[in-house]
C-alpha atoms as a PDB file:
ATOM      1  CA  UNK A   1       9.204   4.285 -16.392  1.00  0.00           C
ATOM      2  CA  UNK A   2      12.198   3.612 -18.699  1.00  0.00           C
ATOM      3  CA  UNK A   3      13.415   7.176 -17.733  1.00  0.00           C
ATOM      4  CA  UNK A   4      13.114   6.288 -14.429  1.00  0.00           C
ATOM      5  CA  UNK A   5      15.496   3.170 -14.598  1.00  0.00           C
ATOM      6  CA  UNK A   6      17.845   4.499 -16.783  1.00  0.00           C
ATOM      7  CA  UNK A   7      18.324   7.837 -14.286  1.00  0.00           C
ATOM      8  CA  UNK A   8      18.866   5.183 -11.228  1.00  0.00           C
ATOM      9  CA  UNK A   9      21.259   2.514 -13.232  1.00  0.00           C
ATOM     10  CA  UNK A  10      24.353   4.050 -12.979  1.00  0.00           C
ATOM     11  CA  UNK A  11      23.852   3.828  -9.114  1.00  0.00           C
ATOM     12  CA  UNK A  12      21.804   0.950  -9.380  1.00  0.00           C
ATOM     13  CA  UNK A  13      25.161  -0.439 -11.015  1.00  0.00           C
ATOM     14  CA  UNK A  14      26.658  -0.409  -7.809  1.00  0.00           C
ATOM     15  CA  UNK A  15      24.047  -2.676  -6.157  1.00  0.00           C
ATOM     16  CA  UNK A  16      24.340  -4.958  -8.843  1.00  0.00           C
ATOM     17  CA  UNK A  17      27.987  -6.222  -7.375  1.00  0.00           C
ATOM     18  CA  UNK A  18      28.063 -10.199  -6.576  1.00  0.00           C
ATOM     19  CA  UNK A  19      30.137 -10.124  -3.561  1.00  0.00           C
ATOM     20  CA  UNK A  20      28.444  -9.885  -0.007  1.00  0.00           C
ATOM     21  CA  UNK A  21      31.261  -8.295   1.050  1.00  0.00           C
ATOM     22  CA  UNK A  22      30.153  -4.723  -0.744  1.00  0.00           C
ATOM     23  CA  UNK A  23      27.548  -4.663   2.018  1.00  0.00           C
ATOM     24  CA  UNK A  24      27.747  -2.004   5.100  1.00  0.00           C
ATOM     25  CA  UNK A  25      28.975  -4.133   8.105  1.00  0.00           C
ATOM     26  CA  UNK A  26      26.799  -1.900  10.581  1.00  0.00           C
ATOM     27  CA  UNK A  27      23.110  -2.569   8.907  1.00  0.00           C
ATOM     28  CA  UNK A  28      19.927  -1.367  11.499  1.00  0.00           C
ATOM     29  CA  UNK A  29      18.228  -4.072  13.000  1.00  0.00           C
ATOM     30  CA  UNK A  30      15.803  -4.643  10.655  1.00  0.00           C
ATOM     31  CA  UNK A  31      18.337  -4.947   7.664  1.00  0.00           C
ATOM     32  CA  UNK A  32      20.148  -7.962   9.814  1.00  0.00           C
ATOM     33  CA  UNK A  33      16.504  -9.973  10.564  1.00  0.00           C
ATOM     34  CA  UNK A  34      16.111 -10.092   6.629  1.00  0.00           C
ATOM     35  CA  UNK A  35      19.722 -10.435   5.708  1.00  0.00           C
ATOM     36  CA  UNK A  36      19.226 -13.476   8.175  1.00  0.00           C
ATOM     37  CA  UNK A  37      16.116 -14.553   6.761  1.00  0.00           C
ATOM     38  CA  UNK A  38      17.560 -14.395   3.187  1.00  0.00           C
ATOM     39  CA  UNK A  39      20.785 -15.873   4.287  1.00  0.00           C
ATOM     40  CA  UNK A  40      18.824 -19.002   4.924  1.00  0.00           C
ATOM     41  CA  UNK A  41      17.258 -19.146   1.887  1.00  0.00           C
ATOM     42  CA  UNK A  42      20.567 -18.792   0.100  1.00  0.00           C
ATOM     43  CA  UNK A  43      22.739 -21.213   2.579  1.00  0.00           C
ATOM     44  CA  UNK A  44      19.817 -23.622   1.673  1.00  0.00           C
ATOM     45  CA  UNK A  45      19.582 -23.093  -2.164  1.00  0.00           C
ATOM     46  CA  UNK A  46      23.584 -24.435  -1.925  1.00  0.00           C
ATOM     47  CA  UNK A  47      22.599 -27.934  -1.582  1.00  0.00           C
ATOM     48  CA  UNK A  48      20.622 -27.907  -4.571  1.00  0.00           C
ATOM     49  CA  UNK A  49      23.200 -26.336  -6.899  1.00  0.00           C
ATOM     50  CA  UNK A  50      22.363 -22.774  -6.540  1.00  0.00           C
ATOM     51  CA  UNK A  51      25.196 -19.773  -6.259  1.00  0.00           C
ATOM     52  CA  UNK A  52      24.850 -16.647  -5.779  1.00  0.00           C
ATOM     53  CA  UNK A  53      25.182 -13.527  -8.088  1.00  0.00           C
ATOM     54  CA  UNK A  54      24.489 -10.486  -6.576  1.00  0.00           C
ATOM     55  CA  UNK A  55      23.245  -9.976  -2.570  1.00  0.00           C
ATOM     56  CA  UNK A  56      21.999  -6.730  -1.081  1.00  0.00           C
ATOM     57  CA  UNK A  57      20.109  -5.014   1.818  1.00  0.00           C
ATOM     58  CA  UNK A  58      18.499  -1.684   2.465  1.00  0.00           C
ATOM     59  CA  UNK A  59      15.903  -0.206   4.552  1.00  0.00           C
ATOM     60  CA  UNK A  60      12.596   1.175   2.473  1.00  0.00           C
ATOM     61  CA  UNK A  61       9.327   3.269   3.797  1.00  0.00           C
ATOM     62  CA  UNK A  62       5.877   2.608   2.473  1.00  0.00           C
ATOM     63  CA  UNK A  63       5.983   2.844  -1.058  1.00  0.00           C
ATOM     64  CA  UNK A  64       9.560   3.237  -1.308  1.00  0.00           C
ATOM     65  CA  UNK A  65      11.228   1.154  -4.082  1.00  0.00           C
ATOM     66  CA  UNK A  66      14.981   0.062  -4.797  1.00  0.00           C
ATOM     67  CA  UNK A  67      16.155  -0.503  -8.536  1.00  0.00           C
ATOM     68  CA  UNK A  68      19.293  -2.861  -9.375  1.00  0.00           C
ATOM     69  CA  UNK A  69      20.745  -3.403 -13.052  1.00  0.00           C
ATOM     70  CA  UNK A  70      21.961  -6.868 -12.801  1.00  0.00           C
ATOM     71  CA  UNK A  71      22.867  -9.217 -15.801  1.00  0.00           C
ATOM     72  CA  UNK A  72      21.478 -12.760 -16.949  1.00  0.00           C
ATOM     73  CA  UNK A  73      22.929 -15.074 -18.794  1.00  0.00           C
ATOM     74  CA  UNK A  74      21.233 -17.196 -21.256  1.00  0.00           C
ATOM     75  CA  UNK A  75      21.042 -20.848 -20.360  1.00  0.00           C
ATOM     76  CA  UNK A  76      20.957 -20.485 -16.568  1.00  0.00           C
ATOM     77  CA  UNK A  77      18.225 -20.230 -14.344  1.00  0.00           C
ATOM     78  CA  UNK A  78      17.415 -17.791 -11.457  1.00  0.00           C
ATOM     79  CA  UNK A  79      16.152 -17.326  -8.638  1.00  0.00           C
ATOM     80  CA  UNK A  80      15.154 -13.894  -7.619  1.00  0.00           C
ATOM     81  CA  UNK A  81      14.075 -13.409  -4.031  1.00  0.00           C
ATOM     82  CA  UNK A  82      13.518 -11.249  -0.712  1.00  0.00           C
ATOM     83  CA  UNK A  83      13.297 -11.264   2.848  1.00  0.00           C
ATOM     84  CA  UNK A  84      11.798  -8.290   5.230  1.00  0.00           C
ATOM     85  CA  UNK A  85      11.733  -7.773   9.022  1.00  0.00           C
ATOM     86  CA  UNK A  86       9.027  -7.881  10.938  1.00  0.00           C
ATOM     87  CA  UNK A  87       7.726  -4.331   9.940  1.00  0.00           C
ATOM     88  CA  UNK A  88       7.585  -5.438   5.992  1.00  0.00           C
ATOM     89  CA  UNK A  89       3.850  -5.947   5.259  1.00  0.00           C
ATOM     90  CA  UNK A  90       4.186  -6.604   1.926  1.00  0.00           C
ATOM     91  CA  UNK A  91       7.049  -7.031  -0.484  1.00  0.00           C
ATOM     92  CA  UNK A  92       7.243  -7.302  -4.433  1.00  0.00           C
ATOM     93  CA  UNK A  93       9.502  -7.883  -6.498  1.00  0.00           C
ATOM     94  CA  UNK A  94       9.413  -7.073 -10.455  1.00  0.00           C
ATOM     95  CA  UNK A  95      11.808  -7.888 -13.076  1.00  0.00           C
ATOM     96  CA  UNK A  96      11.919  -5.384 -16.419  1.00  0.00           C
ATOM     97  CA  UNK A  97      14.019  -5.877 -19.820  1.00  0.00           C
ATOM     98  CA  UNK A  98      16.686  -2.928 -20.240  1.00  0.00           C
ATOM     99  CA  UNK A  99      13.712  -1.227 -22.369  1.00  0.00           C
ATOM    100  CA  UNK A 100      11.937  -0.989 -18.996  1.00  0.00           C
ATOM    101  CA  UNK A 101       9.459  -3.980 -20.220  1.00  0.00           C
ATOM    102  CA  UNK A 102       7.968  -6.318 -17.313  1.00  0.00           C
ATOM    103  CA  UNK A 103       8.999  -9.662 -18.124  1.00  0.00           C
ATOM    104  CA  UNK A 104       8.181 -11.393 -14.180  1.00  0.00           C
ATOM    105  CA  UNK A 105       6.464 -10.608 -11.374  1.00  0.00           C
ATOM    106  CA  UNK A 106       5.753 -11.733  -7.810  1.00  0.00           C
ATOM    107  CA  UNK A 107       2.742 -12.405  -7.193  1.00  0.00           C
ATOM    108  CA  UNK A 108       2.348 -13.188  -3.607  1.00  0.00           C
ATOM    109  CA  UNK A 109       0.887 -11.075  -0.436  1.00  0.00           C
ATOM    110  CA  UNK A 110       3.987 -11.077   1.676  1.00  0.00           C
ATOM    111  CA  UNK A 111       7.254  -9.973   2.740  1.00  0.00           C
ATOM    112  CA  UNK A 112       9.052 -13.150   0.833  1.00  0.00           C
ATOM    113  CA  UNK A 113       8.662 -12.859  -2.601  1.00  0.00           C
ATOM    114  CA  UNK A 114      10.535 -14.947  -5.427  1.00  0.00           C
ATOM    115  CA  UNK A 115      10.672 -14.564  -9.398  1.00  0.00           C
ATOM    116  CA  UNK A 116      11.688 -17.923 -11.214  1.00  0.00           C
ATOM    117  CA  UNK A 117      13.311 -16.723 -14.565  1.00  0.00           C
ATOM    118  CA  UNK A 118      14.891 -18.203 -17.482  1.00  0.00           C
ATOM    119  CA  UNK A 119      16.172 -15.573 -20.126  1.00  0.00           C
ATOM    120  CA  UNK A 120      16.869 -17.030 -23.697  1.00  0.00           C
ATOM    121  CA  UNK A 121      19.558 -14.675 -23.979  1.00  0.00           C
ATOM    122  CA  UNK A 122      22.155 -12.679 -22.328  1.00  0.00           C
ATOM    123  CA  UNK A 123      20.853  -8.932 -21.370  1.00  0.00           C
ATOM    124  CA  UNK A 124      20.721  -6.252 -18.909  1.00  0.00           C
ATOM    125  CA  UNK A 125      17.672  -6.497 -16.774  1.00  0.00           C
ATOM    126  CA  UNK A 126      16.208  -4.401 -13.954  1.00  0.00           C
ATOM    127  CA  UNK A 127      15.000  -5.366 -10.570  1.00  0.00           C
ATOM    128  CA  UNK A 128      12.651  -3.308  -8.351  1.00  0.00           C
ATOM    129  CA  UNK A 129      11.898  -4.206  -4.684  1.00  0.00           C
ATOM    130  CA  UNK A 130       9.228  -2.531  -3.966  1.00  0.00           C
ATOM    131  CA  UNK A 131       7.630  -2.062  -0.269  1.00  0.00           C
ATOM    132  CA  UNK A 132       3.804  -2.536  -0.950  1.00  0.00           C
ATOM    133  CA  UNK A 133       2.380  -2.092   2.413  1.00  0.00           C
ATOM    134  CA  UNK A 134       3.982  -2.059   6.010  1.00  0.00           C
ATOM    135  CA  UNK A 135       2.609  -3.744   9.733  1.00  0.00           C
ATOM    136  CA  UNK A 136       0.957  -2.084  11.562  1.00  0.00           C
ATOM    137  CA  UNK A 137       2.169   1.941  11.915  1.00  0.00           C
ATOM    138  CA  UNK A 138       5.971   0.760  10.957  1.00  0.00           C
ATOM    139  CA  UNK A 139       7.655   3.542   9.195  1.00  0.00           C
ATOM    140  CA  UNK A 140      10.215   1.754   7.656  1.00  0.00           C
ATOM    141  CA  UNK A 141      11.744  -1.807   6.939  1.00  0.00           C
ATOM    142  CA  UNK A 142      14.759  -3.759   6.333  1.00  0.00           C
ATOM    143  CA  UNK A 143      15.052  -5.848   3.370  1.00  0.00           C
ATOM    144  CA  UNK A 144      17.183  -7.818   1.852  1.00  0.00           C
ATOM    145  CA  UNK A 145      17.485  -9.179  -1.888  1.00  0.00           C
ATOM    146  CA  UNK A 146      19.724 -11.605  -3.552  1.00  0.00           C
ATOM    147  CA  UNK A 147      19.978 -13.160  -7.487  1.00  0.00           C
ATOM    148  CA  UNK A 148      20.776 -16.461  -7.564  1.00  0.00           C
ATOM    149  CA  UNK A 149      21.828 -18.758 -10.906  1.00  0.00           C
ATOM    150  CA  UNK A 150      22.533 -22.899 -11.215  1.00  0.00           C
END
């Protein structure tokens, strides 16, 4: 597994960029409904002192899985969470040290998952999205994922 994130980090790296503005203006349909989904949840996580750190979207099959090195500071809190479109069955989300260790996990049965962490130091971390299951004979779905601190 660690071979596996370190091979993907220097594009995951990329990912990993705070600014919604890195994002490809012309998503599919499916990447807008959970960019809009997750949107909510972030607009709405603004009242109560939340900001955002890093905000992204893709579209995975069945199986399919999306790393991103992103780094936490010690002291603050995060929120980790997803949206999918309709075709999203379910959606996990997992959190590993840089040593490829699992340190959180979602453990819900849907296609909004959320990891509550609290690191007691300052490190490199991974996230994987992974697309557990889809509805019905989808193919593929848009997701969206964002890492947000108070």
């Amino acid at each position: 597994m660690m071979n596996q994130l370190k091979a993907i980090a220097g594009i995951a790296a990329l990912s990993a960029l705070p600014a919604w503005s890195m994002l490809p203006s012309l998503a599919d349909a499916g990447e807008k409904e959970a960019k809009t989904c997750l949107d909510t949840k972030i607009w709405s996580g603004y009242n109560d002192g939340w900001a955002v750190r890093t905000a992204v979207d893709a579209t995975l099959e069945k199986a399919e899985h999306r790393v991103y090195l992103v780094t936490l500071y010690a002291g603050n809190e995060y929120h980790i969470q997803a949206c999918g479109d309709a075709d999203a069955g379910n959606l996990d989300l997992v959190l590993h040290d840089k040593d490829g260790k699992e340190v959180a996990r979602d453990k819900s049965d849907d296609r909004e998952p959320k990891i509550s962490f609290k690191p007691s130091r300052t490190a490199t971390y991974y996230v994987a999205l992974y697309a557990a299951s889809l509805s019905g004979s989808a193919s593929k779905a848009g997701v969206a994922m964002a890492v947000t601190y108070r």
